[in-house]
C-alpha atoms as a PDB file:
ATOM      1  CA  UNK A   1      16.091   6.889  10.470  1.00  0.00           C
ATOM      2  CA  UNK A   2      14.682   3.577  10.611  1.00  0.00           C
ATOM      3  CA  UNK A   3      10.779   2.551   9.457  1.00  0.00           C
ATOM      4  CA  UNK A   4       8.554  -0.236  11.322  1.00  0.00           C
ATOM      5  CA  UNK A   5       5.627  -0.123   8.601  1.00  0.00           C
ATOM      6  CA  UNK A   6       2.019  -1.896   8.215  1.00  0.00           C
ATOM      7  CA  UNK A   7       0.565  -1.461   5.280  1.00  0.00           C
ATOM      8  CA  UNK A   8      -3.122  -1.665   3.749  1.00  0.00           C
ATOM      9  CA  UNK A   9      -4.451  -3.077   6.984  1.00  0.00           C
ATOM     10  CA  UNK A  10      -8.348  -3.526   6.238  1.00  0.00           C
ATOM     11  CA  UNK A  11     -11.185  -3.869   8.901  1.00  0.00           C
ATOM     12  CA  UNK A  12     -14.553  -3.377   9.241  1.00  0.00           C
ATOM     13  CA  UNK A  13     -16.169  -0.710  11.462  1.00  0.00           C
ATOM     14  CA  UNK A  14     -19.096   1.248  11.712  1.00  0.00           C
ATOM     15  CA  UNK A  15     -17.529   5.157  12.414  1.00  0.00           C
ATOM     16  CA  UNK A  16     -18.887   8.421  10.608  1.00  0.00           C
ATOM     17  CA  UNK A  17     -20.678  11.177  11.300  1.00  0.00           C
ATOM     18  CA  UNK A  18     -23.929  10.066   9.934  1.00  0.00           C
ATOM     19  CA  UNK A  19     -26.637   7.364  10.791  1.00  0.00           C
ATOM     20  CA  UNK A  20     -26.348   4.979   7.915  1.00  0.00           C
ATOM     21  CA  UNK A  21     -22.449   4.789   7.835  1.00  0.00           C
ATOM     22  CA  UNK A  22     -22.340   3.907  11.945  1.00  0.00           C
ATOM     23  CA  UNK A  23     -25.458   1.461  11.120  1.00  0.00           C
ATOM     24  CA  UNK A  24     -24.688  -0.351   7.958  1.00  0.00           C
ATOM     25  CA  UNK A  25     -20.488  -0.304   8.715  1.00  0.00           C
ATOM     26  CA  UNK A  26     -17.726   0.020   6.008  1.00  0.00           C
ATOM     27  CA  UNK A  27     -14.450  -1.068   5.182  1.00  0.00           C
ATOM     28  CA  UNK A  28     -11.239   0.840   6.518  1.00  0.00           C
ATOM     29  CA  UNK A  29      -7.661   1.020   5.224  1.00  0.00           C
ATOM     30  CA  UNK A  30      -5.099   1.877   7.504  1.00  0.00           C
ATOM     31  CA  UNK A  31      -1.253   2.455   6.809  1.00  0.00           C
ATOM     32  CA  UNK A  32       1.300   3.038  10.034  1.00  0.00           C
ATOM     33  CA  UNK A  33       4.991   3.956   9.531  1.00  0.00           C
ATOM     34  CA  UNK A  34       6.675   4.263  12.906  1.00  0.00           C
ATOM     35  CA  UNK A  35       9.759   5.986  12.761  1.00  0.00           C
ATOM     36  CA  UNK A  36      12.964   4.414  15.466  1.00  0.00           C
ATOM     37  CA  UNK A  37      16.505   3.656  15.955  1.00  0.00           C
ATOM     38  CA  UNK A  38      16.496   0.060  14.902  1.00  0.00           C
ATOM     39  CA  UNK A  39      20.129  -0.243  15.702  1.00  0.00           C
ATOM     40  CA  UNK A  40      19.523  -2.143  19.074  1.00  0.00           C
ATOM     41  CA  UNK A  41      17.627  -4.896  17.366  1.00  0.00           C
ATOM     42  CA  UNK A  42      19.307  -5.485  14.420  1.00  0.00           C
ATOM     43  CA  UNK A  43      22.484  -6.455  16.399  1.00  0.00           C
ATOM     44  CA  UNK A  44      20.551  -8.706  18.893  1.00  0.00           C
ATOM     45  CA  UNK A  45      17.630 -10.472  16.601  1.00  0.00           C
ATOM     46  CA  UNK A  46      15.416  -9.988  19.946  1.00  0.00           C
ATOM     47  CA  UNK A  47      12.007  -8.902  19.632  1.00  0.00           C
ATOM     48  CA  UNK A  48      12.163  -7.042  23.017  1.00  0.00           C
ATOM     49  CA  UNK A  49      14.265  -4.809  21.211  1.00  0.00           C
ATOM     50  CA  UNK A  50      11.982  -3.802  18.718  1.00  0.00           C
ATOM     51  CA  UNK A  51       8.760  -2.833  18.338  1.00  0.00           C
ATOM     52  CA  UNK A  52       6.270  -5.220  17.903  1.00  0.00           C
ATOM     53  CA  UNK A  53       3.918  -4.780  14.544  1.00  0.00           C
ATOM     54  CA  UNK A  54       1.648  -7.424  16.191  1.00  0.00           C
ATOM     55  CA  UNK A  55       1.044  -5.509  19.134  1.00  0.00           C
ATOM     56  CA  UNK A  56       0.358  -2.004  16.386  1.00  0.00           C
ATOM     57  CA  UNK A  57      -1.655  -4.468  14.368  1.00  0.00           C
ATOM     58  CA  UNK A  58      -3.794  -5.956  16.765  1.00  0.00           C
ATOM     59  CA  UNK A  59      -4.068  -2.467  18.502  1.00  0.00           C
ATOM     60  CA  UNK A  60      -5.579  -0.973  14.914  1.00  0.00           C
ATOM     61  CA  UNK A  61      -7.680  -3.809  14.687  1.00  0.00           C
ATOM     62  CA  UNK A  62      -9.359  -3.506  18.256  1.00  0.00           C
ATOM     63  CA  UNK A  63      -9.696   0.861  17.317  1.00  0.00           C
ATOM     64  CA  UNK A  64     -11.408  -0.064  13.981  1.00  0.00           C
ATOM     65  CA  UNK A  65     -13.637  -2.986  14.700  1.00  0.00           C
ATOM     66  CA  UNK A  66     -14.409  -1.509  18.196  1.00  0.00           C
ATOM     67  CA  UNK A  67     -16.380   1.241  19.382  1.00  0.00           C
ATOM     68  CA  UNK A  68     -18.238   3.775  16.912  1.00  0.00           C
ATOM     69  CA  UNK A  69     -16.507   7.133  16.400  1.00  0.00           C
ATOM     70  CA  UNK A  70     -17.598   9.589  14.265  1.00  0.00           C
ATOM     71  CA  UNK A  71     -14.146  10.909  13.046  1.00  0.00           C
ATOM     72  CA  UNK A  72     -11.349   9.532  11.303  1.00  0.00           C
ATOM     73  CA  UNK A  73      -8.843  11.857  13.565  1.00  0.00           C
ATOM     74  CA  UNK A  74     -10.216  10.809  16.644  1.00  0.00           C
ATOM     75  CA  UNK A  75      -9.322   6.808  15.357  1.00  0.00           C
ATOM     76  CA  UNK A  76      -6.502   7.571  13.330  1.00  0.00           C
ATOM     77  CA  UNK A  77      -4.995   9.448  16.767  1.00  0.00           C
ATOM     78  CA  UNK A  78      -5.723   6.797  18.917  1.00  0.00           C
ATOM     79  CA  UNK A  79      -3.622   4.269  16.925  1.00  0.00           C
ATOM     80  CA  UNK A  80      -0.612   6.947  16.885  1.00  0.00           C
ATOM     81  CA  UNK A  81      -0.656   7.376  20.465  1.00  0.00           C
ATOM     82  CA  UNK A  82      -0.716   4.001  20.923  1.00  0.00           C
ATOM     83  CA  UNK A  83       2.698   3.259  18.565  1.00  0.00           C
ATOM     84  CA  UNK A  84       4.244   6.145  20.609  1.00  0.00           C
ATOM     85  CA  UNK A  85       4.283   4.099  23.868  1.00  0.00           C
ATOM     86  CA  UNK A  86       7.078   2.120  22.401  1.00  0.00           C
ATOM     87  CA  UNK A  87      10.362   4.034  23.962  1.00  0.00           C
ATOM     88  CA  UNK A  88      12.122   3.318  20.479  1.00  0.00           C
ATOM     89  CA  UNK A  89       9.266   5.359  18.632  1.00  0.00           C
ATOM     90  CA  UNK A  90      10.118   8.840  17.246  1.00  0.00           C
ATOM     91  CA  UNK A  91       7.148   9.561  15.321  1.00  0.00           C
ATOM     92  CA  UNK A  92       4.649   7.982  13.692  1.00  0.00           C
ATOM     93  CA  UNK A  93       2.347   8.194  10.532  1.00  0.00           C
ATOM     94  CA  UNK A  94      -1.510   6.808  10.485  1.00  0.00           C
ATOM     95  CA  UNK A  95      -3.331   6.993   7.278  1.00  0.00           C
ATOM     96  CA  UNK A  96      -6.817   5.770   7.639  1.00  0.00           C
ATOM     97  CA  UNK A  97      -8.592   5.630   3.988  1.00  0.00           C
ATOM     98  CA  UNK A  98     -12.506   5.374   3.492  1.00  0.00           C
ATOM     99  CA  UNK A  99     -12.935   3.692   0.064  1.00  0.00           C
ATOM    100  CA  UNK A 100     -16.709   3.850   0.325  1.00  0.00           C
ATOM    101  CA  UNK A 101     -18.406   6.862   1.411  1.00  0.00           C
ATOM    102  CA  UNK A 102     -21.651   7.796   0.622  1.00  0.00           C
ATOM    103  CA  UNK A 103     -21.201  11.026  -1.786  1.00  0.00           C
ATOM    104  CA  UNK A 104     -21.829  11.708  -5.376  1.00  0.00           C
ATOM    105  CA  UNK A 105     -18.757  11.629  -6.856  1.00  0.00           C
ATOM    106  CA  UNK A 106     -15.508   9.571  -8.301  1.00  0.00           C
ATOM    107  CA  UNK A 107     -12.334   8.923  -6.200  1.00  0.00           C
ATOM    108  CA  UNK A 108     -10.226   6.347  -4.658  1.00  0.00           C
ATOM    109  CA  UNK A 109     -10.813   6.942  -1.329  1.00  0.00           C
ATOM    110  CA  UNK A 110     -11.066   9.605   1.246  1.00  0.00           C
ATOM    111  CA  UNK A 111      -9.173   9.551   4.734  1.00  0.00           C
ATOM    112  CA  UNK A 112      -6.816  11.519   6.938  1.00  0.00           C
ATOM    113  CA  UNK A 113      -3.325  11.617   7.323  1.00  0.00           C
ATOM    114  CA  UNK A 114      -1.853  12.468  10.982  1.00  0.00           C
ATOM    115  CA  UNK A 115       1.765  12.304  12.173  1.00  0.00           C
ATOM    116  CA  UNK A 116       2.984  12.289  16.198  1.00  0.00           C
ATOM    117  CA  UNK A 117       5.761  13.349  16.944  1.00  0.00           C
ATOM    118  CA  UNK A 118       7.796  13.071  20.506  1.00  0.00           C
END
């Protein structure tokens, strides 16, 4: 099956369950992989039959930079519903990484992973 992917996608937004994440913000990393039948598209080089990253990109965007939430699901399942409007979407995969959070200890990140199916 075919892929539409975005990936590393960084914004700023001020989402967690505690006071000093939602007041001081952080950086976000998001990766989408939308999984479709292609076909149509790559035998007509038109974007109507596609699925448009900008539209998933600038969706993301809007989720991350907009309104506080304090989970990653609740964010990370808003931008999979979202991909899932397109008719050619099967699935989809949202990873949304937290480099920064505010615990004692080393890693690369923390974050959720959720995948949508139809």
């Amino acid at each position: 099956m075919d892929k539409i992917l975005l990936s590393g996608l960084e914004f700023f937004g001020k989402h967690g369950c505690y006071g000093p994440e939602r007041e001081a913000g952080q950086r976000f990393v998001v990766d989408i992989e939308v999984t479709a039948d292609l076909q149509k598209a790559a035998n007509s080089d038109e974007l109507d039959d596609t699925i448009n990253y900008v539209e998933i990109f600038n969706f993301a965007k809007a989720t991350i930079e907009g309104e506080s939430a304090f989970l990653l699901e609740h964010l990370a399942g808003k931008i999979g519903d979202f991909a899932l409007t397109y008719p050619q979407a099967s699935s989809v995969m949202v990873r949304l990484r937290k480099p920064h959070v505010a615990i004692n200890g080393t890693f690369d990140f923390l974050g959720v992973e959720i995948v949508r199916t139809r």
